[in-house]
PDB file of N, CA and C in Angstrom:
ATOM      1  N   UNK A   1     -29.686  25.268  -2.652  1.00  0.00           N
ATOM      2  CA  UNK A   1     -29.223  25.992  -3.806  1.00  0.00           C
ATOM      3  C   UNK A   1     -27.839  25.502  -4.243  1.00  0.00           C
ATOM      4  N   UNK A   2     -26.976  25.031  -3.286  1.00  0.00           N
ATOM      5  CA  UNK A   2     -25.912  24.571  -3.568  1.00  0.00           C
ATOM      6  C   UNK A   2     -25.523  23.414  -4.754  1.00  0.00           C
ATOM      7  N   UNK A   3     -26.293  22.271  -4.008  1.00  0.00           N
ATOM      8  CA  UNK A   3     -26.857  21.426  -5.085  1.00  0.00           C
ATOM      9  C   UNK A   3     -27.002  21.650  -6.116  1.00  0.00           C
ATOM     10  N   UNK A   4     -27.244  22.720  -6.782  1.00  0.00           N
ATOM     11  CA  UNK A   4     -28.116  23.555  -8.287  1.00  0.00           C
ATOM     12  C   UNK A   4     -27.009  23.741  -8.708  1.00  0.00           C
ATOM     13  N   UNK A   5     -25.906  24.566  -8.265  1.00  0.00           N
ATOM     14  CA  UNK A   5     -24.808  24.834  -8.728  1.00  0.00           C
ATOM     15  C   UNK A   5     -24.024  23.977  -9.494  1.00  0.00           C
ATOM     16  N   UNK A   6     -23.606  24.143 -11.311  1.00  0.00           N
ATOM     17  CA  UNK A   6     -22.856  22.773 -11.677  1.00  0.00           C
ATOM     18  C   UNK A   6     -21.441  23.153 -11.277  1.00  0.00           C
ATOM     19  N   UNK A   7     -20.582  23.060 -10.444  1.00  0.00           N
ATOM     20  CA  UNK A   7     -18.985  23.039  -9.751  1.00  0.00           C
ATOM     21  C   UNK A   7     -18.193  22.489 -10.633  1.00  0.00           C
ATOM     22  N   UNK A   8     -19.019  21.014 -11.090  1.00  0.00           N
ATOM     23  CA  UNK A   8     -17.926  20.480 -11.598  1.00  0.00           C
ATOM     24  C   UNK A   8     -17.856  20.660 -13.427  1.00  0.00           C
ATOM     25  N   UNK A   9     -18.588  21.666 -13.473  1.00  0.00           N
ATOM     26  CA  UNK A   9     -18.567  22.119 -15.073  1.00  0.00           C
ATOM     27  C   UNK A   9     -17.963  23.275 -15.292  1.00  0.00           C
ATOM     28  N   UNK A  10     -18.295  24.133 -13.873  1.00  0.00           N
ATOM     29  CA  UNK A  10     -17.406  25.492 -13.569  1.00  0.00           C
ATOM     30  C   UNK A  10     -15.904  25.354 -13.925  1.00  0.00           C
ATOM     31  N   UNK A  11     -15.718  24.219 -13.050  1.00  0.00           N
ATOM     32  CA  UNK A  11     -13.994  24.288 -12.508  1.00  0.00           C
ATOM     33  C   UNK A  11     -13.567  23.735 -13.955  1.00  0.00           C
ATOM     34  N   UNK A  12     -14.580  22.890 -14.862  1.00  0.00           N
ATOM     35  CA  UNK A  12     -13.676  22.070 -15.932  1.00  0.00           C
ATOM     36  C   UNK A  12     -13.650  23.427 -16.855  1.00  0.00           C
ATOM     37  N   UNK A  13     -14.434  23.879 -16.971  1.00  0.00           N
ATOM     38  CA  UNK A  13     -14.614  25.346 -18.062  1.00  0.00           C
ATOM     39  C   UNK A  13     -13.153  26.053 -17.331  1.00  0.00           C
ATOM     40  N   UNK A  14     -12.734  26.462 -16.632  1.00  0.00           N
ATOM     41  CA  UNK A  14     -12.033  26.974 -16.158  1.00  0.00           C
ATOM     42  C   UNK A  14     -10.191  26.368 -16.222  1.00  0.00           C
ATOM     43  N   UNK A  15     -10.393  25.306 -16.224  1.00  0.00           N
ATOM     44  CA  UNK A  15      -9.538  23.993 -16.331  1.00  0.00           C
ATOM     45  C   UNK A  15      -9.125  24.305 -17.811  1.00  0.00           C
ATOM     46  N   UNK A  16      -9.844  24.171 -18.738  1.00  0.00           N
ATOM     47  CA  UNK A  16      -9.640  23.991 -20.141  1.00  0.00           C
ATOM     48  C   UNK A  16      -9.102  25.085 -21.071  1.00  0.00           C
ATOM     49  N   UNK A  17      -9.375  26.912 -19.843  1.00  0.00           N
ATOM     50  CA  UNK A  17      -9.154  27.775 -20.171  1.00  0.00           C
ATOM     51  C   UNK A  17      -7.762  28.168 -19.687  1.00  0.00           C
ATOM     52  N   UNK A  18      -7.228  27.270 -18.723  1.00  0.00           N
ATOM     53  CA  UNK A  18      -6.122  27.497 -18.195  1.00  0.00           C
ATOM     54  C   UNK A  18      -5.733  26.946 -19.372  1.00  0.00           C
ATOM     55  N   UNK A  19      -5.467  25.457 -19.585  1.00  0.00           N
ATOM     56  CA  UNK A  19      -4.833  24.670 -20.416  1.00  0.00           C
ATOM     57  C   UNK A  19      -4.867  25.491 -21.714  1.00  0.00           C
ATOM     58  N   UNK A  20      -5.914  26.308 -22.695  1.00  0.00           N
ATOM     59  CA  UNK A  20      -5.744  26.832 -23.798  1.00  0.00           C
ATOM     60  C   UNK A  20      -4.658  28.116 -23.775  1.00  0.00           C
ATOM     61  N   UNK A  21      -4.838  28.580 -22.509  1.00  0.00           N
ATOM     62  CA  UNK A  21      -3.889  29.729 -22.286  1.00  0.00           C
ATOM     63  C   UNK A  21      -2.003  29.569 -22.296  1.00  0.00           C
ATOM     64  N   UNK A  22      -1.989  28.255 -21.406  1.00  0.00           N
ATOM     65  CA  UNK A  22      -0.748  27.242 -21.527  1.00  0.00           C
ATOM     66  C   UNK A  22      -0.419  27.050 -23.146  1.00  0.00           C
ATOM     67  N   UNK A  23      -1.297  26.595 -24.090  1.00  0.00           N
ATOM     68  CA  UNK A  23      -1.175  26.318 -25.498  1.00  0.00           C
ATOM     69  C   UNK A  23      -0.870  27.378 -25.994  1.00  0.00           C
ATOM     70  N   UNK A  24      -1.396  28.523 -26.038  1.00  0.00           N
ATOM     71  CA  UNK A  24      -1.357  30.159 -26.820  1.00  0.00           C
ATOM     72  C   UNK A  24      -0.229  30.114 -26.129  1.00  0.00           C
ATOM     73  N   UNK A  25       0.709  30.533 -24.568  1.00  0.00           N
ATOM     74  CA  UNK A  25       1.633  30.866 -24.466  1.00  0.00           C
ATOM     75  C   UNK A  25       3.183  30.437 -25.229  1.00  0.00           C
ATOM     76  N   UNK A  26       2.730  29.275 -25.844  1.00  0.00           N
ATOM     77  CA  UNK A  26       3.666  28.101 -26.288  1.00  0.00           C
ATOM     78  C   UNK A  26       4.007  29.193 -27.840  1.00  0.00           C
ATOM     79  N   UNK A  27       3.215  29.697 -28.323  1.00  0.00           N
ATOM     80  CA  UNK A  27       3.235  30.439 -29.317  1.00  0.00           C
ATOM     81  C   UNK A  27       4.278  31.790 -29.540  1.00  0.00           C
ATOM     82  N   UNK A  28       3.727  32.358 -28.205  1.00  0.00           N
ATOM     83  CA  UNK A  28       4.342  33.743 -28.043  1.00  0.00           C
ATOM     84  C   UNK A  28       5.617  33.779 -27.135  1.00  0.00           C
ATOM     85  N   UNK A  29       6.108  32.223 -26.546  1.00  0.00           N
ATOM     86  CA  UNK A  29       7.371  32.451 -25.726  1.00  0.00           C
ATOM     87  C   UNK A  29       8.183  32.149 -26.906  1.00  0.00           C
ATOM     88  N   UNK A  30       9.557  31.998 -26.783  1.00  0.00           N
ATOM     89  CA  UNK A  30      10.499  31.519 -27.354  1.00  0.00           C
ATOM     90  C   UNK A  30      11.077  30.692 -26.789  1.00  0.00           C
ATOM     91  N   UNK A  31      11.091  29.252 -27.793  1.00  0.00           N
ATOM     92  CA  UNK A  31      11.122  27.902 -26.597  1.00  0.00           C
ATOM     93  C   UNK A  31      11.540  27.110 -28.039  1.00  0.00           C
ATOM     94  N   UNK A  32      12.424  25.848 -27.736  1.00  0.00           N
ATOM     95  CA  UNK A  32      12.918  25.175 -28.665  1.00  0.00           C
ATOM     96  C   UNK A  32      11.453  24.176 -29.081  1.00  0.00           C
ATOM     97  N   UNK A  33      11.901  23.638 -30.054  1.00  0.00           N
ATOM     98  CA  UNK A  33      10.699  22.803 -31.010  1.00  0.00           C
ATOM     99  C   UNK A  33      10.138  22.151 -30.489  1.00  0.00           C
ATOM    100  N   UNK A  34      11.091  21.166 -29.576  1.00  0.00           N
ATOM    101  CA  UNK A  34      11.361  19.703 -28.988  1.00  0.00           C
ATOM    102  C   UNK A  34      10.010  20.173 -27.674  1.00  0.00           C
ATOM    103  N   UNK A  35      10.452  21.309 -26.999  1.00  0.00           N
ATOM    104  CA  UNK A  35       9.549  21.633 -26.062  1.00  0.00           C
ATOM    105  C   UNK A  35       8.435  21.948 -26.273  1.00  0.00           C
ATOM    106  N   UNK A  36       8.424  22.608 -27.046  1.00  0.00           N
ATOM    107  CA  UNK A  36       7.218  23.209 -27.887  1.00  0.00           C
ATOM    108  C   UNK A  36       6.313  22.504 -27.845  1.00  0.00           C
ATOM    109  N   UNK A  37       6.235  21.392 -28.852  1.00  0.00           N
ATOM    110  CA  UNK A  37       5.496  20.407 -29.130  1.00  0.00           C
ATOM    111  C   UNK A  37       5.328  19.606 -27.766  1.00  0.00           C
ATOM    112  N   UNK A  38       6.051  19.144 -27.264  1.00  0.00           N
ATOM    113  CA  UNK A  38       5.682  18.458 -25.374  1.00  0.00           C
ATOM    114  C   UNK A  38       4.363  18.872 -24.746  1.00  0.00           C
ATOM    115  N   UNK A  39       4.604  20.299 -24.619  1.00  0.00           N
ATOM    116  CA  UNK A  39       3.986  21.114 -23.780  1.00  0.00           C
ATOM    117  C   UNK A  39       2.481  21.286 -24.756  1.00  0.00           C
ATOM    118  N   UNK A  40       2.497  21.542 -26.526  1.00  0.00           N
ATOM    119  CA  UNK A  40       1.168  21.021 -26.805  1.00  0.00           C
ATOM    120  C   UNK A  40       0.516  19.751 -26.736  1.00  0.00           C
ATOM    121  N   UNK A  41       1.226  18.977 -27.020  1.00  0.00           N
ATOM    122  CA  UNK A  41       0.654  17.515 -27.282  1.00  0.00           C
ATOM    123  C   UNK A  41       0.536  17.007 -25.585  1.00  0.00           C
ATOM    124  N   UNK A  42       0.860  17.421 -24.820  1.00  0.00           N
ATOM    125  CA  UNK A  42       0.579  17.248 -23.663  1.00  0.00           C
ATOM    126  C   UNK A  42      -0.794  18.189 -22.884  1.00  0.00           C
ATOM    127  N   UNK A  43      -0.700  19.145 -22.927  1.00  0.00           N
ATOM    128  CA  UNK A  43      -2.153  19.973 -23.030  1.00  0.00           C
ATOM    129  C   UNK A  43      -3.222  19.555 -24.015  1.00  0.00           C
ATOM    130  N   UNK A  44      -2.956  18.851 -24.879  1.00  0.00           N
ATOM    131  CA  UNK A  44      -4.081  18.660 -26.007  1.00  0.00           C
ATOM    132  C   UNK A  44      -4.612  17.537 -25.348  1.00  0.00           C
ATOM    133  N   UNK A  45      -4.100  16.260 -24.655  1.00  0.00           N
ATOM    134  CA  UNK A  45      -4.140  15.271 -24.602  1.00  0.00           C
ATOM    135  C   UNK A  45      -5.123  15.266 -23.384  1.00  0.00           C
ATOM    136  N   UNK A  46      -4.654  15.988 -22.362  1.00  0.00           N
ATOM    137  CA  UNK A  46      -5.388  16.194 -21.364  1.00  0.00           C
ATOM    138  C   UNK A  46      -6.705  17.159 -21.215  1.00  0.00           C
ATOM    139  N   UNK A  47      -6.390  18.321 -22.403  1.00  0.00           N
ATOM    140  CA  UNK A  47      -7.954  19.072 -22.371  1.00  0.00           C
ATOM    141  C   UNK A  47      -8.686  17.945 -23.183  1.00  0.00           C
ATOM    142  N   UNK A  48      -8.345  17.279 -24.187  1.00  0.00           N
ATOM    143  CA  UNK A  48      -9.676  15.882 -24.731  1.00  0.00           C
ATOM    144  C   UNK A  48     -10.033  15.375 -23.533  1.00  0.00           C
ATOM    145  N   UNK A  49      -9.184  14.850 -22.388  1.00  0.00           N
ATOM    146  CA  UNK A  49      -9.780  13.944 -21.320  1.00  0.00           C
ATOM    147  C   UNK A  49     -10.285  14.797 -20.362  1.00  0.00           C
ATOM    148  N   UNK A  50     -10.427  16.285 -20.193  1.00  0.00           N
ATOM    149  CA  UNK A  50     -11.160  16.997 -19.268  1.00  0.00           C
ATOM    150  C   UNK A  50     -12.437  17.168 -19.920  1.00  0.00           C
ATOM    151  N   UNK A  51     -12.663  17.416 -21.146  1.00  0.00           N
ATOM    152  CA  UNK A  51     -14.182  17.514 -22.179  1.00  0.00           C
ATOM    153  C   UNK A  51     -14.615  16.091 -22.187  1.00  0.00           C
ATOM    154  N   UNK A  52     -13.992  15.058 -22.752  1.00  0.00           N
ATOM    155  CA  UNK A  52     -14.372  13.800 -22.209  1.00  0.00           C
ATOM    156  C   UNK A  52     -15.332  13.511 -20.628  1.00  0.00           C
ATOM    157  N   UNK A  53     -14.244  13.899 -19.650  1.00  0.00           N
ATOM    158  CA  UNK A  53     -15.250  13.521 -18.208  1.00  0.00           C
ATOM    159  C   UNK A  53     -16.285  14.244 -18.029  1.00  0.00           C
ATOM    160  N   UNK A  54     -15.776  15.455 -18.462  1.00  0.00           N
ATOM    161  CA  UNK A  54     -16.483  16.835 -17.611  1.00  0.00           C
ATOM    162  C   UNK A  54     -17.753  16.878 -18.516  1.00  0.00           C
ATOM    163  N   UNK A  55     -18.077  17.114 -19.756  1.00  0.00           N
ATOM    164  CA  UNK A  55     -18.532  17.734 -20.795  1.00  0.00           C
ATOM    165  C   UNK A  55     -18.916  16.840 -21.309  1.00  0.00           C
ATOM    166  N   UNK A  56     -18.500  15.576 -21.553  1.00  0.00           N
ATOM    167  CA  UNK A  56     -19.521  14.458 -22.322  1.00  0.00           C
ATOM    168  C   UNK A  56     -20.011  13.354 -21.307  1.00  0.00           C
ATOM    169  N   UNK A  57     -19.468  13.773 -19.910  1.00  0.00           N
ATOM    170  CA  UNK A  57     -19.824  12.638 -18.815  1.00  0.00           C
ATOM    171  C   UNK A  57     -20.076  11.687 -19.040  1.00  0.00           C
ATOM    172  N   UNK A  58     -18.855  10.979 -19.713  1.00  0.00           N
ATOM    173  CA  UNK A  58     -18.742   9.745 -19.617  1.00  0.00           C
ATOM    174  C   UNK A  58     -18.308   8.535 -18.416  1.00  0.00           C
ATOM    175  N   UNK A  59     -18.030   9.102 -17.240  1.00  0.00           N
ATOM    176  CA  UNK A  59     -17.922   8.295 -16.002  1.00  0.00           C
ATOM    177  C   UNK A  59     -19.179   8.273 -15.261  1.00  0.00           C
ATOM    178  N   UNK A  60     -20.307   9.062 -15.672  1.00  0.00           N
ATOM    179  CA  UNK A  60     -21.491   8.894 -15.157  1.00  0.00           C
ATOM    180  C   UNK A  60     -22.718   7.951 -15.676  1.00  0.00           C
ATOM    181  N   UNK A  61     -22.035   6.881 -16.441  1.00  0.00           N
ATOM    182  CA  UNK A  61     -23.037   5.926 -16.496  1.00  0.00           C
ATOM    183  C   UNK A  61     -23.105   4.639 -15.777  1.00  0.00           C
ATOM    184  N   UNK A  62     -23.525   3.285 -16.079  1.00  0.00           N
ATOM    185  CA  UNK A  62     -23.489   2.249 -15.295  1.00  0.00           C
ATOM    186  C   UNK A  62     -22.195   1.504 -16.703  1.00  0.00           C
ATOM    187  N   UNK A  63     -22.153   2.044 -17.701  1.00  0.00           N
ATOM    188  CA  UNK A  63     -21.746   1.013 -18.417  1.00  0.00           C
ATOM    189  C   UNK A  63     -20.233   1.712 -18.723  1.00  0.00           C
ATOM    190  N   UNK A  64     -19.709   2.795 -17.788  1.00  0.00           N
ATOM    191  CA  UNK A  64     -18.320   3.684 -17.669  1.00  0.00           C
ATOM    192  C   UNK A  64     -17.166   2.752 -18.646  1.00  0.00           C
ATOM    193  N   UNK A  65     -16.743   1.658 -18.174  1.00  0.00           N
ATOM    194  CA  UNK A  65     -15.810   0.915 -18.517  1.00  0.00           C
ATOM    195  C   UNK A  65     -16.036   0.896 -19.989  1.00  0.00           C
ATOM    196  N   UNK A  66     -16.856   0.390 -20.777  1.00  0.00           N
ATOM    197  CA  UNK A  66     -17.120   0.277 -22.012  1.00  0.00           C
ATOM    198  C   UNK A  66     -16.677   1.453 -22.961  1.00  0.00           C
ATOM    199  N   UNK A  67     -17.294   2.511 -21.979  1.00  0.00           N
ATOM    200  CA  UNK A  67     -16.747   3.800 -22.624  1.00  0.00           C
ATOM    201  C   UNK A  67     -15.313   4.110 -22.550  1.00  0.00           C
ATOM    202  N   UNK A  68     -15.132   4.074 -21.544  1.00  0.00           N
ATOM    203  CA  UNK A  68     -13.179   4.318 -21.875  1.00  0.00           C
ATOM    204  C   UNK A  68     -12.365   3.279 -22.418  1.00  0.00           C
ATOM    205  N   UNK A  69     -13.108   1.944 -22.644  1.00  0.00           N
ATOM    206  CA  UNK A  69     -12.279   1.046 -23.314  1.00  0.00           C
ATOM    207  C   UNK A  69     -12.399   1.256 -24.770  1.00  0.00           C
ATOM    208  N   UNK A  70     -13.440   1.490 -25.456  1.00  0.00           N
ATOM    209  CA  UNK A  70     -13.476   2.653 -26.591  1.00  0.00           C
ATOM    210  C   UNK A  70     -12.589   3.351 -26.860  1.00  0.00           C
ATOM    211  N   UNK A  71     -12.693   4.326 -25.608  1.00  0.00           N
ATOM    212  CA  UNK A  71     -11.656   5.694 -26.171  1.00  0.00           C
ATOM    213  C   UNK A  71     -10.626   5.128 -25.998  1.00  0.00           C
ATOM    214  N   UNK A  72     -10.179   4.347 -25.195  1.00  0.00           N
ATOM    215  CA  UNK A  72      -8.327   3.655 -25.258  1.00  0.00           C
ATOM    216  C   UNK A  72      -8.293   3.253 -26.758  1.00  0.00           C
ATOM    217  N   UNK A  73      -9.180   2.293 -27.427  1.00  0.00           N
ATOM    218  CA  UNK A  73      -9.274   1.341 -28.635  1.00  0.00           C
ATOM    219  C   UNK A  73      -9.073   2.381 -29.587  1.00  0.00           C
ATOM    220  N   UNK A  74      -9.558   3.833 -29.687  1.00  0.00           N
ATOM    221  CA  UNK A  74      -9.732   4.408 -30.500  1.00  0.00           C
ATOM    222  C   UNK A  74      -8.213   5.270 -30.642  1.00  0.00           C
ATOM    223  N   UNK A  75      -7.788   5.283 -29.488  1.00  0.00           N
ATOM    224  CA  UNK A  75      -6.337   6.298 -29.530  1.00  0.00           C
ATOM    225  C   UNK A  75      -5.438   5.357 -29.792  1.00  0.00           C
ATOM    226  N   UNK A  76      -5.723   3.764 -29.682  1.00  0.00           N
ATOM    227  CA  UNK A  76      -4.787   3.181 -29.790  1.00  0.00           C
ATOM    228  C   UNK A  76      -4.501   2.691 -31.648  1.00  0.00           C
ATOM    229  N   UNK A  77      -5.664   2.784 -31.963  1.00  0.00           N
ATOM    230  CA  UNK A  77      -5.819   2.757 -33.627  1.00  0.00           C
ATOM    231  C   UNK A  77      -5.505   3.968 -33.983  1.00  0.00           C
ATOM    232  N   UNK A  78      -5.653   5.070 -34.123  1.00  0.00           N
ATOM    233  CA  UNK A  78      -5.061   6.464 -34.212  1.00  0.00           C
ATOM    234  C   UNK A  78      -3.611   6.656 -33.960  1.00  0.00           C
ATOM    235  N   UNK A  79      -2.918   6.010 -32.980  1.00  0.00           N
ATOM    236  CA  UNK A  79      -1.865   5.838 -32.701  1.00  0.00           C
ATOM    237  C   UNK A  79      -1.016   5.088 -34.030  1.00  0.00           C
ATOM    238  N   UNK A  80      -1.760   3.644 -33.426  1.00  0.00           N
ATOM    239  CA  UNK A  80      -0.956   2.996 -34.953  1.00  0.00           C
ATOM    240  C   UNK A  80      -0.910   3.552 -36.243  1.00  0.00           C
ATOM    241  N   UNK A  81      -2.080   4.119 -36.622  1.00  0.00           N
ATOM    242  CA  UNK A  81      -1.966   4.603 -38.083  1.00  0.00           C
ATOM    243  C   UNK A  81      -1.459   5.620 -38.567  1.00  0.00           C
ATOM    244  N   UNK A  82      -1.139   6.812 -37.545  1.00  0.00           N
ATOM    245  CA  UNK A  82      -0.155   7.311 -37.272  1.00  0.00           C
ATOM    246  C   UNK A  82       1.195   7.390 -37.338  1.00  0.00           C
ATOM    247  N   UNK A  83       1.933   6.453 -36.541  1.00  0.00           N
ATOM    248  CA  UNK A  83       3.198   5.851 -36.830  1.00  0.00           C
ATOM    249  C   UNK A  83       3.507   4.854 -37.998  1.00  0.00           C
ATOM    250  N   UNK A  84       2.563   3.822 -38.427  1.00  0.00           N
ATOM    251  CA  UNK A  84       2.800   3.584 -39.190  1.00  0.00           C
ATOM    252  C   UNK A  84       2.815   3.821 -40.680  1.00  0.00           C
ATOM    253  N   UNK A  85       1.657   5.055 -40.686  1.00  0.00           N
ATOM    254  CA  UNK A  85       2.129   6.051 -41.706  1.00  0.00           C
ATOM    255  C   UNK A  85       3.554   6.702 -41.954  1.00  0.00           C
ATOM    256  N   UNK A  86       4.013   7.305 -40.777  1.00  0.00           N
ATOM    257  CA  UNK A  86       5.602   7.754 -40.612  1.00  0.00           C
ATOM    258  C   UNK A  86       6.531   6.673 -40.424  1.00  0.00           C
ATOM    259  N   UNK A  87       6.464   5.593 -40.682  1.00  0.00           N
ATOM    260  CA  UNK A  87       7.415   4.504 -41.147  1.00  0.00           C
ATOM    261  C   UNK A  87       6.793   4.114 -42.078  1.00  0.00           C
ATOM    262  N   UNK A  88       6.145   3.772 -42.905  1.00  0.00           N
ATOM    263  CA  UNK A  88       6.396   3.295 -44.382  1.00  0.00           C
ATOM    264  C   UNK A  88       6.130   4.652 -45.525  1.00  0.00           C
ATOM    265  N   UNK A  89       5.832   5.893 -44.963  1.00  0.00           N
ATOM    266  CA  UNK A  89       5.966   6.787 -45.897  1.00  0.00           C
ATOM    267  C   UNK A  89       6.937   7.705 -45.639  1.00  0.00           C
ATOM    268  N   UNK A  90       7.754   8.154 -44.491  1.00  0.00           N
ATOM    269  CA  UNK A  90       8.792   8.860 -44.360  1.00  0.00           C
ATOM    270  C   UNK A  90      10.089   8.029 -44.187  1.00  0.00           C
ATOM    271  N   UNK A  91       9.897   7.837 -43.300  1.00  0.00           N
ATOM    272  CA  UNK A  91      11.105   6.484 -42.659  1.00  0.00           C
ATOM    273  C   UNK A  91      11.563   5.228 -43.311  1.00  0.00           C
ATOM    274  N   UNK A  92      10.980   4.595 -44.445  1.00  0.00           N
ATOM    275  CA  UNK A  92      11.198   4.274 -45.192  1.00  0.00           C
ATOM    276  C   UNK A  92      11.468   2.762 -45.004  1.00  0.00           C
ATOM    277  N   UNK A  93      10.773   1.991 -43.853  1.00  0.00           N
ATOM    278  CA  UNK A  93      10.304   1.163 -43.740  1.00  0.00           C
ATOM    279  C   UNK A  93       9.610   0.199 -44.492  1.00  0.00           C
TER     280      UNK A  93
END
């Protein structure tokens, strides 16, 4: 019966509910901007990569690597277009 049990969907459900709770608290403490934002963009970053493993099980195939070299490729284009939006439209680049 043990076996039957999904653990590792439990603990990520549980994982993700901590982390959303961490996010909502960010709301209702009183905390400077600078932190503020840390503490989301740092919880955000990591509940995508707990739904990622846990929830779209992507380390459970034969072809794993492919898949996270994707998701690197994809944050890393998101990244750029990103910043380089905020240098040639704010920053004035």
């Amino acid at each position: 019966m043990r076996e039957l049990f999904p653990a590792k969907q439990v603990m990520g459900y549980f994982f993700s509910l901590l982390l959303t709770v961490i996010a909502l608290a960010v709301y209702f403490v009183d905390m400077s901007y600078q932190v503020a934002m840390t503490i989301l963009l740092v919880t955000a970053f990591v509940q995508a990569g707990v739904q990622l493993v846990v929830f779209m099980h992507a380390g459970e195939s034969k072809d794993k690597w492919s898949i996270y070299t994707t998701v690197y490729y994809g944050v890393f284009i998101a990244l750029v277009t990103i910043f380089g939006s905020l240098l040639t439209l704010i920053w004035g680049y």
